[in-house]
C-alpha atoms as a PDB file:
ATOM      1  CA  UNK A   1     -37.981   4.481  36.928  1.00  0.00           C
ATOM      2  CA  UNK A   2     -34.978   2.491  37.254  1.00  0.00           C
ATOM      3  CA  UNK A   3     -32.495   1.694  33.980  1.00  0.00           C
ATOM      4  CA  UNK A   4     -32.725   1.729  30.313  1.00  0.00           C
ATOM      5  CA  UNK A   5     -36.417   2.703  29.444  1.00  0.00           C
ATOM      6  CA  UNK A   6     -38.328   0.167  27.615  1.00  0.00           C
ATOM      7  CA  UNK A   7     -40.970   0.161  24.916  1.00  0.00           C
ATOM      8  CA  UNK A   8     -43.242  -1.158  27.567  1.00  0.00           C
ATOM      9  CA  UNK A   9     -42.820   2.193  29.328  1.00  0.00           C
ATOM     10  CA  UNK A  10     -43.521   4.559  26.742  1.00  0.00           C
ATOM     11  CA  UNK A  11     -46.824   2.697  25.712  1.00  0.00           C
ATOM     12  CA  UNK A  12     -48.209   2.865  29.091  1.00  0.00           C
ATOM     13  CA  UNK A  13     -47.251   6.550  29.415  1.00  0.00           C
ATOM     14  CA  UNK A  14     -48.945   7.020  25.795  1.00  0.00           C
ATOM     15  CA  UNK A  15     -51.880   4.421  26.737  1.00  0.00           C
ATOM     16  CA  UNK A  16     -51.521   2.695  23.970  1.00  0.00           C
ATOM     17  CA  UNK A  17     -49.903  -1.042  22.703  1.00  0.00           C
ATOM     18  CA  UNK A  18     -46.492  -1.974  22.725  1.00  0.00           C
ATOM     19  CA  UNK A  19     -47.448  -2.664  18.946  1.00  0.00           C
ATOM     20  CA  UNK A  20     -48.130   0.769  18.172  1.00  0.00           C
ATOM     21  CA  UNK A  21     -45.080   2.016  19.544  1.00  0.00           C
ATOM     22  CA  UNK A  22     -43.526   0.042  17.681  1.00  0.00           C
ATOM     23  CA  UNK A  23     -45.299   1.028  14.436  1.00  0.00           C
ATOM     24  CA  UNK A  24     -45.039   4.585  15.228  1.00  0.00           C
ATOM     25  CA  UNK A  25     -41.056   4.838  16.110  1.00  0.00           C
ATOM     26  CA  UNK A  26     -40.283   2.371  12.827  1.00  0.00           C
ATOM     27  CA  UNK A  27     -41.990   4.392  10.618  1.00  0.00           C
ATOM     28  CA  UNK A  28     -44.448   0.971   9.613  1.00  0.00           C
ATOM     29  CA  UNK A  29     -46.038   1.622   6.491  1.00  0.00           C
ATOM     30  CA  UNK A  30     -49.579   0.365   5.984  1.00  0.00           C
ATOM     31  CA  UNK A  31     -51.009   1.221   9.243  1.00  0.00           C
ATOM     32  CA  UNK A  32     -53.490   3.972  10.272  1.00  0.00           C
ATOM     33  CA  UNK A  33     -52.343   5.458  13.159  1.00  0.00           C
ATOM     34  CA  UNK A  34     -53.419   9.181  14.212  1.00  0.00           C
ATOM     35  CA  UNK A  35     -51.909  12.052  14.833  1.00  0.00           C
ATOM     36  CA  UNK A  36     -52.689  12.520  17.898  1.00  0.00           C
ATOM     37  CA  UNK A  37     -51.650   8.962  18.964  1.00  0.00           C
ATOM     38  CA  UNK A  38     -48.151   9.518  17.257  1.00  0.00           C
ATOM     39  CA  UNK A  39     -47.812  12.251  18.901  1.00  0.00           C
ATOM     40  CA  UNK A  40     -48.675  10.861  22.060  1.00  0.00           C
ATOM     41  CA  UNK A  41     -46.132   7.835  20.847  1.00  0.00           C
ATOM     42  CA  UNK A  42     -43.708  10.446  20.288  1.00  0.00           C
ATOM     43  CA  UNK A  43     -43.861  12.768  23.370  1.00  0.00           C
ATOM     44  CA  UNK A  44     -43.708   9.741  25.858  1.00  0.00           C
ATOM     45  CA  UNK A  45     -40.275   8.643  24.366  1.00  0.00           C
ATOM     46  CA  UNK A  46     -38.983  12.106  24.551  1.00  0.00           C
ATOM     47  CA  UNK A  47     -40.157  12.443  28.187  1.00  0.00           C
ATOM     48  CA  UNK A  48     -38.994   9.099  29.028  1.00  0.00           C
ATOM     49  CA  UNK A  49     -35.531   9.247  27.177  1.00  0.00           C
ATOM     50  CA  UNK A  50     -35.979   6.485  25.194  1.00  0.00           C
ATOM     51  CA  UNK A  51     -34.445   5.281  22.099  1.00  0.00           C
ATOM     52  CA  UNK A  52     -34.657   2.624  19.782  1.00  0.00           C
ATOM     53  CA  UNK A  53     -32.190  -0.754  20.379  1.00  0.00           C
ATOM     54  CA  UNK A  54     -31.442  -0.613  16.843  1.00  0.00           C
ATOM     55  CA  UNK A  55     -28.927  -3.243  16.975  1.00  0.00           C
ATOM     56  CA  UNK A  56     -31.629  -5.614  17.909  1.00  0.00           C
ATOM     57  CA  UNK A  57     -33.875  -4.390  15.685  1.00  0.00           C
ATOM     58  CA  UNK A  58     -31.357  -5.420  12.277  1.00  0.00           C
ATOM     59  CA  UNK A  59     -30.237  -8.677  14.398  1.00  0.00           C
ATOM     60  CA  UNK A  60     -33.835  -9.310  13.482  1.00  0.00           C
ATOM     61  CA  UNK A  61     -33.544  -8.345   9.809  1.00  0.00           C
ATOM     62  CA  UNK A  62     -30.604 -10.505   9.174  1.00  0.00           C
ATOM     63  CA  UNK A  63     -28.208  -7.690   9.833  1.00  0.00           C
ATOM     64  CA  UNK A  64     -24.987  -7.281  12.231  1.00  0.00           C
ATOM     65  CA  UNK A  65     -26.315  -3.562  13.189  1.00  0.00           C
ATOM     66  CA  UNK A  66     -22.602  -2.568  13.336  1.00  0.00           C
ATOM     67  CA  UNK A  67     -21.431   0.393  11.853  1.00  0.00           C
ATOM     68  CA  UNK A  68     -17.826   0.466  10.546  1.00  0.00           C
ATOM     69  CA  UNK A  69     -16.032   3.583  11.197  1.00  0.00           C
ATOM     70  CA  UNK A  70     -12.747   3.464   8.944  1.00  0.00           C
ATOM     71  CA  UNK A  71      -9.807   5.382   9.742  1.00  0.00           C
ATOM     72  CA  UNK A  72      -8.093   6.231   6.595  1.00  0.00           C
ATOM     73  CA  UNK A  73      -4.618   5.515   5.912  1.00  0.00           C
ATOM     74  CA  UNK A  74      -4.352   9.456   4.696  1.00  0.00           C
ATOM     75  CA  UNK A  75      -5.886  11.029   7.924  1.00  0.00           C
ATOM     76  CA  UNK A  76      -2.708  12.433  10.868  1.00  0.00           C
ATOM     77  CA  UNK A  77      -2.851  13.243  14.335  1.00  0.00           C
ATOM     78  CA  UNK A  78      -5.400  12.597  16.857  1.00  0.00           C
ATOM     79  CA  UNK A  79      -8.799  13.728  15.748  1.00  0.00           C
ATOM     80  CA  UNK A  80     -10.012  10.886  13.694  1.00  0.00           C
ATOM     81  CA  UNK A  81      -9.382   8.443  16.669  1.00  0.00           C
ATOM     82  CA  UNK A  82     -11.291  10.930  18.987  1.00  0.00           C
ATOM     83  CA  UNK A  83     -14.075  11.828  17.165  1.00  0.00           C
ATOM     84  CA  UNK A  84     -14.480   8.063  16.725  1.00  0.00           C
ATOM     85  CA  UNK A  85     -14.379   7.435  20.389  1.00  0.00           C
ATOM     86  CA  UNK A  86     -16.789  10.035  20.889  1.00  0.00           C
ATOM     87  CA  UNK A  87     -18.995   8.288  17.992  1.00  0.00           C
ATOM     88  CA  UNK A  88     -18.634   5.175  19.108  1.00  0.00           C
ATOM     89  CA  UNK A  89     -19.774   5.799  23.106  1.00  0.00           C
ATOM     90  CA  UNK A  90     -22.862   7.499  22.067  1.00  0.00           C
ATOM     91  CA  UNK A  91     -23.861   5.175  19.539  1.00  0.00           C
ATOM     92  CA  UNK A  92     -23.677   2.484  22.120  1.00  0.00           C
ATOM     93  CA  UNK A  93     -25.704   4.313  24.432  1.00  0.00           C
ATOM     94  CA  UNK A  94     -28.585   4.033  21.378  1.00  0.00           C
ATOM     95  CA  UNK A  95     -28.134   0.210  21.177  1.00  0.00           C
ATOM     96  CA  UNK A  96     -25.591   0.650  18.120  1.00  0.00           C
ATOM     97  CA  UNK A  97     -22.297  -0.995  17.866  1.00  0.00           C
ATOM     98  CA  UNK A  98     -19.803   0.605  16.078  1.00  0.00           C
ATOM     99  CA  UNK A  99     -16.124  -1.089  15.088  1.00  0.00           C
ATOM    100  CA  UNK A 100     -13.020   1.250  14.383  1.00  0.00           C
ATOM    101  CA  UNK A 101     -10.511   0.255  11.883  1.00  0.00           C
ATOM    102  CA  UNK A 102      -7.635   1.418  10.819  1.00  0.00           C
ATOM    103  CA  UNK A 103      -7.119   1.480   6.572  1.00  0.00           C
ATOM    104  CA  UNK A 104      -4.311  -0.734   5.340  1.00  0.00           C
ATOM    105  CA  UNK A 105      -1.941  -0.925   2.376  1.00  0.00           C
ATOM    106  CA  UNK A 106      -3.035  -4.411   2.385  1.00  0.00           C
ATOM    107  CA  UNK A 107      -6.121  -4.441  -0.436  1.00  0.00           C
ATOM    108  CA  UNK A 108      -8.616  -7.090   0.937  1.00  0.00           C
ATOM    109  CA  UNK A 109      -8.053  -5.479   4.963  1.00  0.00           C
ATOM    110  CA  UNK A 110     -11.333  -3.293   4.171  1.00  0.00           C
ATOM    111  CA  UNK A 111     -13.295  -5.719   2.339  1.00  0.00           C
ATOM    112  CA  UNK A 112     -12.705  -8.674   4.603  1.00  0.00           C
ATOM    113  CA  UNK A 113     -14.159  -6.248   7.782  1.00  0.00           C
ATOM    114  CA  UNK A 114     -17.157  -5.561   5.668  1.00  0.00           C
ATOM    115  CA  UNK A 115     -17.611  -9.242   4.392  1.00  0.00           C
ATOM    116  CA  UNK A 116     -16.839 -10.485   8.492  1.00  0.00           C
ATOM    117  CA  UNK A 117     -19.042  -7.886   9.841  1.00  0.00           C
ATOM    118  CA  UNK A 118     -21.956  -7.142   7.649  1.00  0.00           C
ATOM    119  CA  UNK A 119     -22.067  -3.525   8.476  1.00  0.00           C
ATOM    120  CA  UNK A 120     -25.122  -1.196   7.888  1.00  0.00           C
ATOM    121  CA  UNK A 121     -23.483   1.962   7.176  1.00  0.00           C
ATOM    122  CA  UNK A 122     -19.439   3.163   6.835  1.00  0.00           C
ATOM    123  CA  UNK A 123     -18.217   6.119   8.094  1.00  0.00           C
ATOM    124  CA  UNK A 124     -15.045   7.849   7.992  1.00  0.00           C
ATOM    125  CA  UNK A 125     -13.898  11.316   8.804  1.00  0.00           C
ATOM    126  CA  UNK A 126     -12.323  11.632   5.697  1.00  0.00           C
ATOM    127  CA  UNK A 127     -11.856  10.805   2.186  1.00  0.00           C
ATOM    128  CA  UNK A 128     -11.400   6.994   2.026  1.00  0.00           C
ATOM    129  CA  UNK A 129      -8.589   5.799  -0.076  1.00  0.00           C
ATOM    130  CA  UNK A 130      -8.964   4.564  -3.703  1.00  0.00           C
ATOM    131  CA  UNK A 131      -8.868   0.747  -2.276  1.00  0.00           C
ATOM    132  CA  UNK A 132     -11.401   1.315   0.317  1.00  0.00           C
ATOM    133  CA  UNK A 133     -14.065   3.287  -1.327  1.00  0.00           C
ATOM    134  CA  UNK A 134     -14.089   0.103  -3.373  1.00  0.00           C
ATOM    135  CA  UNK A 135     -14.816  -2.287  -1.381  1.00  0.00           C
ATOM    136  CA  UNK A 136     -17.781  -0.224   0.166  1.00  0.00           C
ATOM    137  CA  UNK A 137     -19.127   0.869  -3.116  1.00  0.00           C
ATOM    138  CA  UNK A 138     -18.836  -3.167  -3.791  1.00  0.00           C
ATOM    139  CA  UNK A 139     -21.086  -4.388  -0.735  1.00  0.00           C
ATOM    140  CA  UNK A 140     -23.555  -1.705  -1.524  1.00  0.00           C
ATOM    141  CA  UNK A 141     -23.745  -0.208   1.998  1.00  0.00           C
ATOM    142  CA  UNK A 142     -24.001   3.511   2.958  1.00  0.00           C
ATOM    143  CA  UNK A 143     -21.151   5.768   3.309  1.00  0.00           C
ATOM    144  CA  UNK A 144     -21.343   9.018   5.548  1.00  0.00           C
ATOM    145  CA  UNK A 145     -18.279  10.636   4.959  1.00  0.00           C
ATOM    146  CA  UNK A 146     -18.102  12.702   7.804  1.00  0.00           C
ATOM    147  CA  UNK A 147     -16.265  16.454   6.220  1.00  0.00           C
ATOM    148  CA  UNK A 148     -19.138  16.808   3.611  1.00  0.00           C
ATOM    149  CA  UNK A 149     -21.665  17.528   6.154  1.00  0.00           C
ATOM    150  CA  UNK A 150     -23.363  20.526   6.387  1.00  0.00           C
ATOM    151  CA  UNK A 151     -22.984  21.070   9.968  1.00  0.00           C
ATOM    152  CA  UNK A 152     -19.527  21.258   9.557  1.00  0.00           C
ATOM    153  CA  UNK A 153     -19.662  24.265   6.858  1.00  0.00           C
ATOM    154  CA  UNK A 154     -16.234  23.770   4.567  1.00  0.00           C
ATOM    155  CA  UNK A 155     -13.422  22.845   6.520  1.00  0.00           C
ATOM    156  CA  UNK A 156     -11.364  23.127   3.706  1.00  0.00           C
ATOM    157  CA  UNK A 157     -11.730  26.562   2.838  1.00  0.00           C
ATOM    158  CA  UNK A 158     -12.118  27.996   6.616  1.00  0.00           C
ATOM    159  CA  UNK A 159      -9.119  26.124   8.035  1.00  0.00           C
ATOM    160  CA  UNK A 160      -6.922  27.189   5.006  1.00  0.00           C
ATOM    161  CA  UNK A 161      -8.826  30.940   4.942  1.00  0.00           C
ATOM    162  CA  UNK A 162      -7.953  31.029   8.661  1.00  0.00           C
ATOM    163  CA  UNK A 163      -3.922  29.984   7.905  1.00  0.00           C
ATOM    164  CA  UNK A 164      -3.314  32.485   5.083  1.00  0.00           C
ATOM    165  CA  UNK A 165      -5.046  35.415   7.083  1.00  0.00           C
ATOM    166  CA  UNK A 166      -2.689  35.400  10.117  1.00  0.00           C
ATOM    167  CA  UNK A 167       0.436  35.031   7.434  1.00  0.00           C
ATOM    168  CA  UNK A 168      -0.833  37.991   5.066  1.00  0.00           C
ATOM    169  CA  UNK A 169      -1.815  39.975   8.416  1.00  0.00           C
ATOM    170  CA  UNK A 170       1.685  39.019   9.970  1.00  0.00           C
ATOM    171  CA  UNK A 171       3.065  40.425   6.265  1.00  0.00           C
ATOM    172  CA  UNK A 172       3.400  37.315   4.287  1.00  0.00           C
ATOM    173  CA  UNK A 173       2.932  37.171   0.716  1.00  0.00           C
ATOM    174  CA  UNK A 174       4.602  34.286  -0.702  1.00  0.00           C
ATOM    175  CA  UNK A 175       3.467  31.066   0.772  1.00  0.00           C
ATOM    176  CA  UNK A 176       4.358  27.177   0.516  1.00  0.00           C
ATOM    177  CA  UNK A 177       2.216  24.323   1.204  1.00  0.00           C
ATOM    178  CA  UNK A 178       4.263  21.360   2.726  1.00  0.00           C
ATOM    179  CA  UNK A 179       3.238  17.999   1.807  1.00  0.00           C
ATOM    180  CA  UNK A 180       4.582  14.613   3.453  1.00  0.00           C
ATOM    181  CA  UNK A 181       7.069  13.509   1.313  1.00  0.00           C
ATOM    182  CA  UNK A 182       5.544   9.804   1.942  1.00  0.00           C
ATOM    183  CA  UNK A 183       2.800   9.180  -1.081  1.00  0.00           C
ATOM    184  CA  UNK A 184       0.264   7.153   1.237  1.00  0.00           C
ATOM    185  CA  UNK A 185      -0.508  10.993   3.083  1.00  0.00           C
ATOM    186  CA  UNK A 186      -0.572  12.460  -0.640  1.00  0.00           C
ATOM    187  CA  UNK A 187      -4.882  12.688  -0.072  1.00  0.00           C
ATOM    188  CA  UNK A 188      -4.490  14.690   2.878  1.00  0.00           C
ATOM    189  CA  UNK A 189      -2.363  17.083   1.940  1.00  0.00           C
ATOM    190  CA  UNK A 190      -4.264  17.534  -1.403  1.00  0.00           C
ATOM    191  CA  UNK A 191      -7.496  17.899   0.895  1.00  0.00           C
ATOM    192  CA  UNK A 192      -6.181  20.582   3.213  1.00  0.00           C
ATOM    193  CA  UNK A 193      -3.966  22.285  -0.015  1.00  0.00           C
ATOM    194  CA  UNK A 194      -6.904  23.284  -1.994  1.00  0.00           C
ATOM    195  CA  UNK A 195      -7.986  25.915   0.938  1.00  0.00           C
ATOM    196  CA  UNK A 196      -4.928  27.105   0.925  1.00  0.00           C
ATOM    197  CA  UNK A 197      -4.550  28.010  -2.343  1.00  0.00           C
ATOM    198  CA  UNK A 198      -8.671  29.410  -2.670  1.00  0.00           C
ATOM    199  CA  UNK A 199      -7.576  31.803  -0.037  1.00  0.00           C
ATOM    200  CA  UNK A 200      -4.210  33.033  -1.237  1.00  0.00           C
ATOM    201  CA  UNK A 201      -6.160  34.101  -4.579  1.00  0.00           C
ATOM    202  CA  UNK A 202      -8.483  35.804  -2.095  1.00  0.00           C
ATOM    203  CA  UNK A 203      -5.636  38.021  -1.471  1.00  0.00           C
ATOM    204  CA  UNK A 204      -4.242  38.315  -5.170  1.00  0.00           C
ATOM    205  CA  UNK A 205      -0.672  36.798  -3.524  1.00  0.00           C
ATOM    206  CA  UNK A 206       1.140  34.955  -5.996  1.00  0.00           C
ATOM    207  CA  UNK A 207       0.583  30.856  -6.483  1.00  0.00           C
ATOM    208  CA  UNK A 208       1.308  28.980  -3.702  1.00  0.00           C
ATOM    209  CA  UNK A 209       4.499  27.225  -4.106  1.00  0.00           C
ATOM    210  CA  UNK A 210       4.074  23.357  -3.481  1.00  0.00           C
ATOM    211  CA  UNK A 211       6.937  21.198  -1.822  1.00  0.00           C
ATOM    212  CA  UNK A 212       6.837  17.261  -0.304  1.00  0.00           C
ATOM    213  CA  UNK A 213       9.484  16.898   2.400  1.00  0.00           C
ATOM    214  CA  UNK A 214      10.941  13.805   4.587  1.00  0.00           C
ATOM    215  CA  UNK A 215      13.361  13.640   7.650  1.00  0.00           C
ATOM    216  CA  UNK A 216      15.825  13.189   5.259  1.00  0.00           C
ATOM    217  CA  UNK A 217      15.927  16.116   2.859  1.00  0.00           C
ATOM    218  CA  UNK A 218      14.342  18.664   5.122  1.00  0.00           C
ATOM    219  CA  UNK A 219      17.244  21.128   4.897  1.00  0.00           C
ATOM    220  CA  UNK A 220      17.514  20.974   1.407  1.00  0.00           C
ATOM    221  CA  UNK A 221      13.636  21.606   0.831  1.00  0.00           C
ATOM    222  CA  UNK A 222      13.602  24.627   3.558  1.00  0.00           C
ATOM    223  CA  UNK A 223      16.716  26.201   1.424  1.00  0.00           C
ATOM    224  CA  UNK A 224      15.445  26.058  -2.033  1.00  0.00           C
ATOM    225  CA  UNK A 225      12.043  27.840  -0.468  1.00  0.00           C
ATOM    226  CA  UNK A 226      14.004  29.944   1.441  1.00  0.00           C
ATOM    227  CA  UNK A 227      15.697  30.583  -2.420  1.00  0.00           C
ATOM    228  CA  UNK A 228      12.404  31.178  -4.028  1.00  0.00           C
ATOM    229  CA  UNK A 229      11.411  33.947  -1.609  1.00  0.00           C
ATOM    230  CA  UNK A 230       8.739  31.672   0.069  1.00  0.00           C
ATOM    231  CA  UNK A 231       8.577  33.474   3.745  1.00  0.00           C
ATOM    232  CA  UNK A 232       6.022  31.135   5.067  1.00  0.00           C
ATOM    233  CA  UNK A 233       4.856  27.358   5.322  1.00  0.00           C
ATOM    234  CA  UNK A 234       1.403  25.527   5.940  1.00  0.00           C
ATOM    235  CA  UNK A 235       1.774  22.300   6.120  1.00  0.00           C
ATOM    236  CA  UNK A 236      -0.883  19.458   5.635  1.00  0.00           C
ATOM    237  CA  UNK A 237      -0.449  18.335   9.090  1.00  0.00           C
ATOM    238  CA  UNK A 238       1.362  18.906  12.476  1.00  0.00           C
ATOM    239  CA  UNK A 239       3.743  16.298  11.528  1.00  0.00           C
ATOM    240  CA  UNK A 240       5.161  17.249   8.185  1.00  0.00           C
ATOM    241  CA  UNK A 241       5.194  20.901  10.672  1.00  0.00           C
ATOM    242  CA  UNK A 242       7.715  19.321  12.787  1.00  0.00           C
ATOM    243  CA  UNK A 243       9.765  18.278   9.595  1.00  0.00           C
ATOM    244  CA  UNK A 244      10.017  21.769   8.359  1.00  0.00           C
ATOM    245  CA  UNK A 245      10.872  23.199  12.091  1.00  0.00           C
ATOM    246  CA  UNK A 246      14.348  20.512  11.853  1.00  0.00           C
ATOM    247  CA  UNK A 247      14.864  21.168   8.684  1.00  0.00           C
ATOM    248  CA  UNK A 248      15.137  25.055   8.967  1.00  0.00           C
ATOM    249  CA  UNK A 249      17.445  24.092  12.318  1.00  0.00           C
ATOM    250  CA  UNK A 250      19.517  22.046   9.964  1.00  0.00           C
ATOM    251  CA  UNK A 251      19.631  24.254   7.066  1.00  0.00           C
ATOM    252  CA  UNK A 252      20.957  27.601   9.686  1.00  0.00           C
ATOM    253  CA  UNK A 253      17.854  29.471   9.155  1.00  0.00           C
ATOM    254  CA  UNK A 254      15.311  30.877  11.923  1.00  0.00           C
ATOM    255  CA  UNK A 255      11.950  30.456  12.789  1.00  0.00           C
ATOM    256  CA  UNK A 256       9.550  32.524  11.945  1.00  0.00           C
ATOM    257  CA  UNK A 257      12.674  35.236  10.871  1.00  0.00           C
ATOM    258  CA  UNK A 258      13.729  33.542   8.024  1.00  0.00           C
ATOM    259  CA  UNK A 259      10.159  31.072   7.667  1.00  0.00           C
ATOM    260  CA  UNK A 260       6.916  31.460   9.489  1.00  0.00           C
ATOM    261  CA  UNK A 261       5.340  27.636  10.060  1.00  0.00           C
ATOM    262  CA  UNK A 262       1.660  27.059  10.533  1.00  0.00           C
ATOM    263  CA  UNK A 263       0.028  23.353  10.791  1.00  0.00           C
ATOM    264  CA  UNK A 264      -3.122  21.927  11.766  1.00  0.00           C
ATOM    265  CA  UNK A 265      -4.449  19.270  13.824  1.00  0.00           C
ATOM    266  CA  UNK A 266      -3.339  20.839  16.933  1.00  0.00           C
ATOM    267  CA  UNK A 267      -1.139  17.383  18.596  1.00  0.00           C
ATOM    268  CA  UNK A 268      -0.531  17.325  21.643  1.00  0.00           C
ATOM    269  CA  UNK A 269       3.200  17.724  20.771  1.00  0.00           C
ATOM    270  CA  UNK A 270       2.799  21.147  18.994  1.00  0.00           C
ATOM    271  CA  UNK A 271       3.202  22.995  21.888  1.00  0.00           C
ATOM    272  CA  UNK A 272       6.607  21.939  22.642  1.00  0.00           C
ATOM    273  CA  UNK A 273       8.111  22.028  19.526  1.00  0.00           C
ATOM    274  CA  UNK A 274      11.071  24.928  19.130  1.00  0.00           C
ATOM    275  CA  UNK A 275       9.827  27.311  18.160  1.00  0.00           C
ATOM    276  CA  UNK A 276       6.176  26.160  19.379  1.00  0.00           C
ATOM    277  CA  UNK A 277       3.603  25.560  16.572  1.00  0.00           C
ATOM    278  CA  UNK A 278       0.938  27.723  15.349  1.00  0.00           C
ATOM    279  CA  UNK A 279      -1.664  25.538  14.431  1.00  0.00           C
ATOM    280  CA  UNK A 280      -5.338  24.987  13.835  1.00  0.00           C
ATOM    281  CA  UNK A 281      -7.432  22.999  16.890  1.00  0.00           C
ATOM    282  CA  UNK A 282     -10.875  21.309  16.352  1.00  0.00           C
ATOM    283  CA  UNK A 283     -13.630  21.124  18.366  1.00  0.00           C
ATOM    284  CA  UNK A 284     -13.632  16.731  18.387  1.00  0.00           C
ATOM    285  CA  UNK A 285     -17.193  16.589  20.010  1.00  0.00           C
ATOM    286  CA  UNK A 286     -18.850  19.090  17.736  1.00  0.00           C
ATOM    287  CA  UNK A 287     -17.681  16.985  14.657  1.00  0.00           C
ATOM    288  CA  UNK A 288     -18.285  13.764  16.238  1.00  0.00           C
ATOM    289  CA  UNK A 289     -21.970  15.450  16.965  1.00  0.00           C
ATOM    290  CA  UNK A 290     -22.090  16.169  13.392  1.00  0.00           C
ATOM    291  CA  UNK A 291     -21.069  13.035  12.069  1.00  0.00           C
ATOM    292  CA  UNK A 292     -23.570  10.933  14.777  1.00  0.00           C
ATOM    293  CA  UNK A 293     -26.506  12.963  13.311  1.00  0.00           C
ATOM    294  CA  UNK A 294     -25.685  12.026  10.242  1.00  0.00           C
ATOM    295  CA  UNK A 295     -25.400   8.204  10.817  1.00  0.00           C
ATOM    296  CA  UNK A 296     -28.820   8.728  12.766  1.00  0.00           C
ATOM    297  CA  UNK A 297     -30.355  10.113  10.105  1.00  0.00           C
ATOM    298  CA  UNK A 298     -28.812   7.240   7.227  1.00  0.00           C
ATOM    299  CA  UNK A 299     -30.430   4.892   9.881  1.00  0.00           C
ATOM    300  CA  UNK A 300     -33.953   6.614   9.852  1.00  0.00           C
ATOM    301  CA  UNK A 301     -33.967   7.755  13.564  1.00  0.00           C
ATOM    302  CA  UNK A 302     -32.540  11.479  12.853  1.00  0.00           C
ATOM    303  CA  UNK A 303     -32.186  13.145  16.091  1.00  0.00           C
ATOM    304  CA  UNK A 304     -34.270  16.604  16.163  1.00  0.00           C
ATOM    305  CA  UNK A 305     -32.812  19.207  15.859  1.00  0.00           C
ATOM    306  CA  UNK A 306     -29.436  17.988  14.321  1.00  0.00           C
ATOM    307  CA  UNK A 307     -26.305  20.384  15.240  1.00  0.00           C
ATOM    308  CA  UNK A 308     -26.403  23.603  13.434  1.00  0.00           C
ATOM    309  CA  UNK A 309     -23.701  24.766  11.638  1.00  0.00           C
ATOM    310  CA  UNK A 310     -20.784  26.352  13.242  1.00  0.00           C
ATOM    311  CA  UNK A 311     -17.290  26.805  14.012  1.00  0.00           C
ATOM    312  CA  UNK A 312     -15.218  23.651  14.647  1.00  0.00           C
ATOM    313  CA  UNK A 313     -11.712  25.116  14.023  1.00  0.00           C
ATOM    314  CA  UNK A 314      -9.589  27.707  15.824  1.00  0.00           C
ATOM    315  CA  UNK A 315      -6.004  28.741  15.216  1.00  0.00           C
ATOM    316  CA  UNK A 316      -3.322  28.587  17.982  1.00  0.00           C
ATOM    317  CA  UNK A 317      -1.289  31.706  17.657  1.00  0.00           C
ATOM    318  CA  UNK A 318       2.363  30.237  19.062  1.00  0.00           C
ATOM    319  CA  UNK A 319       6.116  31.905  18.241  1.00  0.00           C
ATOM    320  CA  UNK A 320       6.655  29.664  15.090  1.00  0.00           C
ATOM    321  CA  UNK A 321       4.864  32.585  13.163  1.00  0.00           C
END
């Protein structure tokens, strides 16, 4: 069989109507089908490959069948954009159109998309911001926010348990957590922070101490840790990393002598950096896995069995701790 297979192929493999392939794979209530022709229904698709055009089937309810996958203003490096990407091709390959867009300062940019585009569903990797969230909760469509799943365990915790166990095994006891000194990337670092800290009372070490940092005062926020006995740094992203790394340059200190540095998000830059970055890498198509299950399933056509959970992060030992 040649190209995309059709409805009209699974009910002849099945023997039965295109009608009751149709009831079966949509669920239909208020028809008696059996089990054994559901099955049959079912078994034929599976051989065949075949799935659902969903976006034709909400064209026909009234609805776009896009799905609006919002990158959030708060949300660094790489990974949201390529777990989208990932989202986005396999979605299409299951008749599903999904539209990536990037969260604004601007308060209607969110609302407008969803008034233009009469999504079914939003999805996001991570928290959406305060403006955002509105305008979804507002239009009354689902939101799969991606970092709640199940198959993803807790990210928080792990990725921050994972940090303060190298430090403390590396001898650390007095941490810092490094926000970005800009208030838009305030969510993120208050995301990634709370792991942080759950795991440093883990050990019994003492609070972690909290700093926000820019280009500009970098020096002076690396020598009042340095002051305050902090020996190490994790930082809410690779970024705000780099930021530390100059500002220890600038303020005559040494890296990891004087302050260890660990980030997360594992750029494509962090290996370069002097000294080059410990960090935290994620697997991108285990999440985006994750988070296409769970737009499956908010669309009725779960996918069986969905990903179990696992491990999506891994540190990257480097010399900057």
């Amino acid at each position: 069989m040649k190209g995309r297979p059709t409805k009209a192929d699974v009910a002849r493999r099945a023997n039965v109507s295109t009608a009751t392939v149709s009831y079966v794979l949509n669920n239909t209530v208020g028809r008696t089908i059996s089990v054994q022709t559901r099955a049959a229904v079912h078994n034929a698709a599976a051989e065949l490959g075949y799935r659902p055009n969903l976006a034709a089937r909400n064209l026909a309810r009234g609805k776009s069948g896009v799905i609006l996958y919002i990158v959030p203003s708060l949300a660094g490096g790489e990974m949201p954009m390529q777990v989208g990407t990932h989202m986005t091709t396999e979605l299409t390959r299951r008749g599903i159109m999904q539209v990536q867009l990037f969260e604004t300062e601007q308060a209607d940019t969110i609302a407008d998309a969803i008034n233009q585009l009469q999504p079914i569903a939003v999805t996001s990797l991570f928290p959406l911001g305060r403006k955002a969230s509105h305008a979804v909760q507002d239009a009354a469509i689902p939101h799969i926010c991606v970092h709640t799943q199940p198959g993803l365990g807790d990210p928080q915790y792990s990725v921050g348990q994972m940090r303060v166990d190298h430090l403390v095994e590396r001898g650390h006891r007095n941490l810092a957590f490094a926000y970005s000194g800009d208030r838009r990337w305030r969510a993120l670092g208050d995301y990634w922070i709370d792991g942080v800290r759950r795991a440093a009372r883990q050990h019994g070490l003492p609070d972690v101490v909290v700093a926000a940092v820019t280009p500009d005062d970098s020096a002076t926020v690396v020598r009042d840790l340095h002051a305050a006995g902090v020996t190490a740094v994790c930082t809410q992203s690779d970024e705000v990393a780099f930021v530390i790394l100059d500002g220890i340059r600038r303020a005559g200190l040494r890296c990891p002598d004087d302050l260890a540095v660990v980030g997360v998000d594992a750029t494509a830059l962090s290996p370069f950096s002097i000294p080059a970055l410990t960090t935290v890498a994620f697997d991108r198509t285990a999440i985006a896995d994750v988070a296409l299950a769970a737009v499956l399933a908010e669309l009725g056509v779960p996918e069986d069995p969905p990903p179990a959970a696992g491990d999506i992060a891994t540190l990257v030992i480097r010399q900057s701790t």
